[in-house]
Protein backbone atom coordinates (compact mmCIF):
# COMPACT_ATOMS: atom_id res chain seq x y z
CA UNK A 1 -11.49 -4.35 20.04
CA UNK A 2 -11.44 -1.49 17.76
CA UNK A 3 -13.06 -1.69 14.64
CA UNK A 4 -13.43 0.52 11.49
CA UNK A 5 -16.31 0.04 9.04
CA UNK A 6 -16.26 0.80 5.23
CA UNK A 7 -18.34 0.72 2.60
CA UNK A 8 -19.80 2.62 0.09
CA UNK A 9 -23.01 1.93 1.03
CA UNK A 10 -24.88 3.21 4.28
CA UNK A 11 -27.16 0.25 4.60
CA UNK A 12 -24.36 -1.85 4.99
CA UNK A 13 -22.62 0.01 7.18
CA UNK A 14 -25.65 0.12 9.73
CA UNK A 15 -26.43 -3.35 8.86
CA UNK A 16 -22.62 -4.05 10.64
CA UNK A 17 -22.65 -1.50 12.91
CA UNK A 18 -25.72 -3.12 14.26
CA UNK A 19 -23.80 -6.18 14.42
CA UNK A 20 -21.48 -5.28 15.93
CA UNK A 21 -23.07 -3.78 18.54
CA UNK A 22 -24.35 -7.28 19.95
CA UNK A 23 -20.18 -8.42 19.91
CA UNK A 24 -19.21 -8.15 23.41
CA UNK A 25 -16.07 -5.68 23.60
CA UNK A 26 -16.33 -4.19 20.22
CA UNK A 27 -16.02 -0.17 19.88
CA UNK A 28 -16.68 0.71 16.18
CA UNK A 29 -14.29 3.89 16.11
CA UNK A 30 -15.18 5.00 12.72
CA UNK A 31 -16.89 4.72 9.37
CA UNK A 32 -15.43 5.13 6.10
CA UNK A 33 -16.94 5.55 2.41
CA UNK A 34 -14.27 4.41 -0.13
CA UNK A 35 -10.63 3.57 0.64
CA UNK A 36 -8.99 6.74 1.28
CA UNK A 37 -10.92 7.61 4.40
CA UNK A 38 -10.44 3.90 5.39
CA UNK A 39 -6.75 4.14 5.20
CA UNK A 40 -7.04 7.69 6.67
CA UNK A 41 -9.74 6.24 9.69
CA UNK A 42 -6.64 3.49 10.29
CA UNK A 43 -3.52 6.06 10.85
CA UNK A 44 -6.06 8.53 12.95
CA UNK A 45 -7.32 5.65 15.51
CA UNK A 46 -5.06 2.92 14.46
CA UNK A 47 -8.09 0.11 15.06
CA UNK A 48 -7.45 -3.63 15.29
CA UNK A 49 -9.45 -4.49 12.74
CA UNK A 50 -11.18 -2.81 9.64
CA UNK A 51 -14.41 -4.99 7.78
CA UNK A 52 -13.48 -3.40 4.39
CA UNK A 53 -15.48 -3.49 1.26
CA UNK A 54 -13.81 -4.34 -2.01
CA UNK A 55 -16.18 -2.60 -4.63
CA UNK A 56 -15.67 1.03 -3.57
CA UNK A 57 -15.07 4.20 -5.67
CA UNK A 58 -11.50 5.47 -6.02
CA UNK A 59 -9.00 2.95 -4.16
CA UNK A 60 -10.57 -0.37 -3.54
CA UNK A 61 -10.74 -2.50 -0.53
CA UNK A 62 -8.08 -4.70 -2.21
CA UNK A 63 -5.26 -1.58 -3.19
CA UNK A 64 -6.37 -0.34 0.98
CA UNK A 65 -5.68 -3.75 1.88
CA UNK A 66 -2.15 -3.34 0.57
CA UNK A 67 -1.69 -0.71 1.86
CA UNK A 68 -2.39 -1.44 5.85
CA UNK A 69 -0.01 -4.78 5.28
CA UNK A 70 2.53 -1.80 5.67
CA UNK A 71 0.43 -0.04 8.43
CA UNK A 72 2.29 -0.13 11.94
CA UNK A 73 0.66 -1.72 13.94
CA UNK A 74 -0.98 -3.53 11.47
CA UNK A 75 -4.46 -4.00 11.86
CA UNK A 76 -6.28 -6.71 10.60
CA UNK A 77 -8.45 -6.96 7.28
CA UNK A 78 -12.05 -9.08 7.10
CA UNK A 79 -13.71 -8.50 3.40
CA UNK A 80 -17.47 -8.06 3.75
CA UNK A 81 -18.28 -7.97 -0.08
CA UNK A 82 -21.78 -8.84 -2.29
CA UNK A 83 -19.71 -11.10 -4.51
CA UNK A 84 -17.01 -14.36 -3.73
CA UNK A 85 -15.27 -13.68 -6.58
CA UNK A 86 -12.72 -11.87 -4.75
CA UNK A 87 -11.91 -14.70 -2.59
CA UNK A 88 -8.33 -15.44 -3.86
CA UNK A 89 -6.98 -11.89 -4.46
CA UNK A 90 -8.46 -11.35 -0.65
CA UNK A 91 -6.50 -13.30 0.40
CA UNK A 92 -3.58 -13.16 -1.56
CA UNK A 93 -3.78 -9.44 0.33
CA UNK A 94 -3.73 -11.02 3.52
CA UNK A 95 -7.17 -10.74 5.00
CA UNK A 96 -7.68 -12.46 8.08
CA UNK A 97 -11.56 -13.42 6.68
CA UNK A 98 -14.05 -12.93 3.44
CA UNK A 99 -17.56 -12.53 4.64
CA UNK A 100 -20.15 -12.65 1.59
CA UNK A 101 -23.64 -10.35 1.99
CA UNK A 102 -25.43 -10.47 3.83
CA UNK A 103 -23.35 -10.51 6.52
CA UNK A 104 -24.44 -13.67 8.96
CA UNK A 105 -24.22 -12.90 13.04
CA UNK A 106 -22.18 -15.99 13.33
CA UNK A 107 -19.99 -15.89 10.71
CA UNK A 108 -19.04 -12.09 11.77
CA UNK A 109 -18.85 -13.62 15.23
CA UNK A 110 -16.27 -15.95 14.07
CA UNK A 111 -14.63 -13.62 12.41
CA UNK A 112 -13.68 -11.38 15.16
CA UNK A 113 -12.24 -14.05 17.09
CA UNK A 114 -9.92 -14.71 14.19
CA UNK A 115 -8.85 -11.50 14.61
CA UNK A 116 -7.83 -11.90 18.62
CA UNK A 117 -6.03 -15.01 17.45
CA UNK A 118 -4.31 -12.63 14.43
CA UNK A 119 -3.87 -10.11 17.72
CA UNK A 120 -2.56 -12.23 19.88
CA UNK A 121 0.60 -13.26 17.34
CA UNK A 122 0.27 -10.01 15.20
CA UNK A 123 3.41 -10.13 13.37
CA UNK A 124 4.61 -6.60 10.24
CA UNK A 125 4.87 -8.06 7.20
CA UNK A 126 5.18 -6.63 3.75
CA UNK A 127 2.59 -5.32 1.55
CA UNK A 128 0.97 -8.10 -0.63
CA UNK A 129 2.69 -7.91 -4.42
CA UNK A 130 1.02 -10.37 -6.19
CA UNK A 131 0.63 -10.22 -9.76
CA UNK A 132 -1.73 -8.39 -11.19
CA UNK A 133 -2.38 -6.76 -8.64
CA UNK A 134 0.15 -3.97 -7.90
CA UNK A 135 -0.63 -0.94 -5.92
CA UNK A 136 -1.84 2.50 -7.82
CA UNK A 137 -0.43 4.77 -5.09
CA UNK A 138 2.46 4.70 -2.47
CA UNK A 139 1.02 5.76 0.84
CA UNK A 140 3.38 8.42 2.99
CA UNK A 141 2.01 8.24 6.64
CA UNK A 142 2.47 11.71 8.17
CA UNK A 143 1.88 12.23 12.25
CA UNK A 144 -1.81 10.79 12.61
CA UNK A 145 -2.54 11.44 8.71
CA UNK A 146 -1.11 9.48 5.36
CA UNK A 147 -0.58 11.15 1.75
CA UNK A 148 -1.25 8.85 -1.18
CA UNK A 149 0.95 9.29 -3.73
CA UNK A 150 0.32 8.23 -7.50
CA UNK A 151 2.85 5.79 -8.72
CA UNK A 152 2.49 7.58 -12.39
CA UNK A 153 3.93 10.93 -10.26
CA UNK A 154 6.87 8.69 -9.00
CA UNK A 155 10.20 10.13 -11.01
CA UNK A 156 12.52 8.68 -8.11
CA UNK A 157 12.91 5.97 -5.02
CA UNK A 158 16.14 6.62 -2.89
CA UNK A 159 17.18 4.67 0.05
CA UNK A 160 17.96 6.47 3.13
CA UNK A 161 18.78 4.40 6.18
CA UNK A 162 15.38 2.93 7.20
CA UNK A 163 13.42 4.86 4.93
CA UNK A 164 12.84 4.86 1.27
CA UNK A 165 12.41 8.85 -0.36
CA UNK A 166 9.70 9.30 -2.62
CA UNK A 167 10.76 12.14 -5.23
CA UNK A 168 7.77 12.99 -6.79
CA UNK A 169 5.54 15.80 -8.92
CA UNK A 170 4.82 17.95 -5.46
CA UNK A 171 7.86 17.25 -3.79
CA UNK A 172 9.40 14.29 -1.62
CA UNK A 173 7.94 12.07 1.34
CA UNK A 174 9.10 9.51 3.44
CA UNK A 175 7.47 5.79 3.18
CA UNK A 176 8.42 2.59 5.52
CA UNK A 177 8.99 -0.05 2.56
CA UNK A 178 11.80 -1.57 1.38
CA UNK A 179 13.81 -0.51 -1.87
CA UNK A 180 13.99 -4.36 -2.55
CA UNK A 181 9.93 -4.77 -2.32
CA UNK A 182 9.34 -1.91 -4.38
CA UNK A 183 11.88 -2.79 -6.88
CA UNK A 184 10.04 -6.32 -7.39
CA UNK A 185 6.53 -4.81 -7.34
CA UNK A 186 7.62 -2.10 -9.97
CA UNK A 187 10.07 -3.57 -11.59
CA UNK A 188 8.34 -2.51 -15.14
CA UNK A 189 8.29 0.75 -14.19
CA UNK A 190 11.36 1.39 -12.32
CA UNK A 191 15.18 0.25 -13.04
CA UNK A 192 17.63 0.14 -10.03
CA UNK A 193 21.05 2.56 -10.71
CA UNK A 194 22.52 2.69 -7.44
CA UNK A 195 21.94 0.12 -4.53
CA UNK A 196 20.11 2.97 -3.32
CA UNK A 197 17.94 4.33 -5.87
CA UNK A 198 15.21 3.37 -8.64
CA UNK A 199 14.33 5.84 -11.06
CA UNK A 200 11.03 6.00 -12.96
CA UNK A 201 12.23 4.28 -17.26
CA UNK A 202 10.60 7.13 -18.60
CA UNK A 203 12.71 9.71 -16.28
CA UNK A 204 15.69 9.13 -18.06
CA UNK A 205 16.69 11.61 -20.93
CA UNK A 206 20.46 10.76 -20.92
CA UNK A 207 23.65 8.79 -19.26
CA UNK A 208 26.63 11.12 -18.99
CA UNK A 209 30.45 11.00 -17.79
CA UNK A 210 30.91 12.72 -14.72
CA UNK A 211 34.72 15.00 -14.33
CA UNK A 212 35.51 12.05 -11.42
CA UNK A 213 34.72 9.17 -14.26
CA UNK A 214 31.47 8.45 -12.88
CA UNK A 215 28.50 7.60 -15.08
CA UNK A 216 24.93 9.98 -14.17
CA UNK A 217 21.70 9.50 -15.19
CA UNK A 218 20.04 12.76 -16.16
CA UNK A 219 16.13 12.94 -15.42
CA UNK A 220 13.64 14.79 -16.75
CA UNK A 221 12.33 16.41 -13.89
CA UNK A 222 15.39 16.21 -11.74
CA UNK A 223 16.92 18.94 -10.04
CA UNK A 224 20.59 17.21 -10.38
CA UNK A 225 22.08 14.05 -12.07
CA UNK A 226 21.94 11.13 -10.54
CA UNK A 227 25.15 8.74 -9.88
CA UNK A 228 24.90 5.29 -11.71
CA UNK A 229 27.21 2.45 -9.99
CA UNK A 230 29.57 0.86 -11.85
CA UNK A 231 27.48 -2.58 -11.83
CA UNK A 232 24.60 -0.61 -13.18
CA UNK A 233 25.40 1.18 -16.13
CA UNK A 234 25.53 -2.04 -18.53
CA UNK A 235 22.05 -3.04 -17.47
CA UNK A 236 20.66 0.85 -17.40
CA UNK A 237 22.41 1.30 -21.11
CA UNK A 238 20.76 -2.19 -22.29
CA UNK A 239 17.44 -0.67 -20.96
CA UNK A 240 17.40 2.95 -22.22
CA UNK A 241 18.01 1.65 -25.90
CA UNK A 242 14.75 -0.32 -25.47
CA UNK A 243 12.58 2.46 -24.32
């Protein structure tokens, strides 16, 4: 079993690592310090499981939690955290355990075999949307490595056949997510104009008639209008004259 550690704190990362090291078949294949280099550790060795921290500078263990729901294969998340406040938002991100500090050698015992039982009928499932607690960042895994993008930076989400295109402040990137998920995680930010696209509310300057007839949405940062389906425009109009 392949395991990443992180936490912001080196104590408790060689308080686990020592742990672990008594776990029969456990290879701790790296260490992380916030959850950036967690997600990164997780597309570079793509480990089974990762004991994440939730109170960690930058991205959180809950947002990284999120974020490897997506993860292919998916590995699976145990919260080791100083505080059991988190319980219910852990789990509402799908962690396989929540283990309070300090950690005890049989509860992190247990754990790990809850994670060869989450192995054994690992199964992709979406990222966890609850509310009030959407995602800060998309994440844009490129060969080995992963880009985080900032969902302030987003000015457009098109569909392209198993992929959704991120257009964004520096440039475009491909994610694995629905347009459907997104759409109903950032549904205050974004408004659907084509089956195929979302644009960022705040993007649009202007609807105008296209030569063919066909209504486009102008963006602010766009290179080109956008077309706006017929079933659209109502909504989109209704929507722009409340911005």
């Amino acid at each position: 079993m392949k395991v990443v550690i992180a936490d912001d704190e080196p104590l408790a990362r060689e308080r686990l690592r020592a742990l672990l090291a008594e776990q029969p078949g456990v290879e701790v294949v790296a260490e992380a310090e916030n959850g950036v280099e967690a997600l990164q550790a997780c597309a570079e060795h793509r480990p089974d499981v990762v004991l994440l921290d939730i109170a960690m500078p930058g991205i959180d263990g809950l947002e990284a939690a999120r974020h490897l729901a997506a993860f292919e294969p998916r590995p699976a998340v145990v919260f080791c955290t100083a505080y059991d406040a988190h319980a219910l938002s852990a789990f509402e991100a799908e962690a396989i355990d929540y283990l309070v500090k300090p950690v005890r050698p049989e509860r992190l015992a247990a754990a790990l075999q809850r994670v060869r039982t989450f192995a054994a009928g690992r199964q992709q499932s979406a990222p966890a949307t609850a509310e009030g607690h959407r995602r800060s960042h998309l994440c844009a895994r490129l060969r080995g490595s992963l880009r985080l993008i900032p969902i302030e930076d987003v000015h457009y989400l098109q569909a392209e056949e198993k992929y959704v295109v991120v257009h964004h402040a520096r440039g475009e990137d491909l994610i694995e997510e629905s347009l459907k998920s997104l759409e109903e995680e950032f549904g205050e930010r974004f408004v659907r104009i084509h089956r195929n696209c979302l644009v960022a509310r705040h993007e649009i300057t202007e609807l105008r008639r296209a030569p063919d007839g066909h209504t486009q949405a102008v963006l602010r940062h766009g290179r080109q209008p956008l077309e706006v389906s017929r079933r659209c425009v109502a909504h989109l109009r209704e929507t722009l004259r409340h911005l």
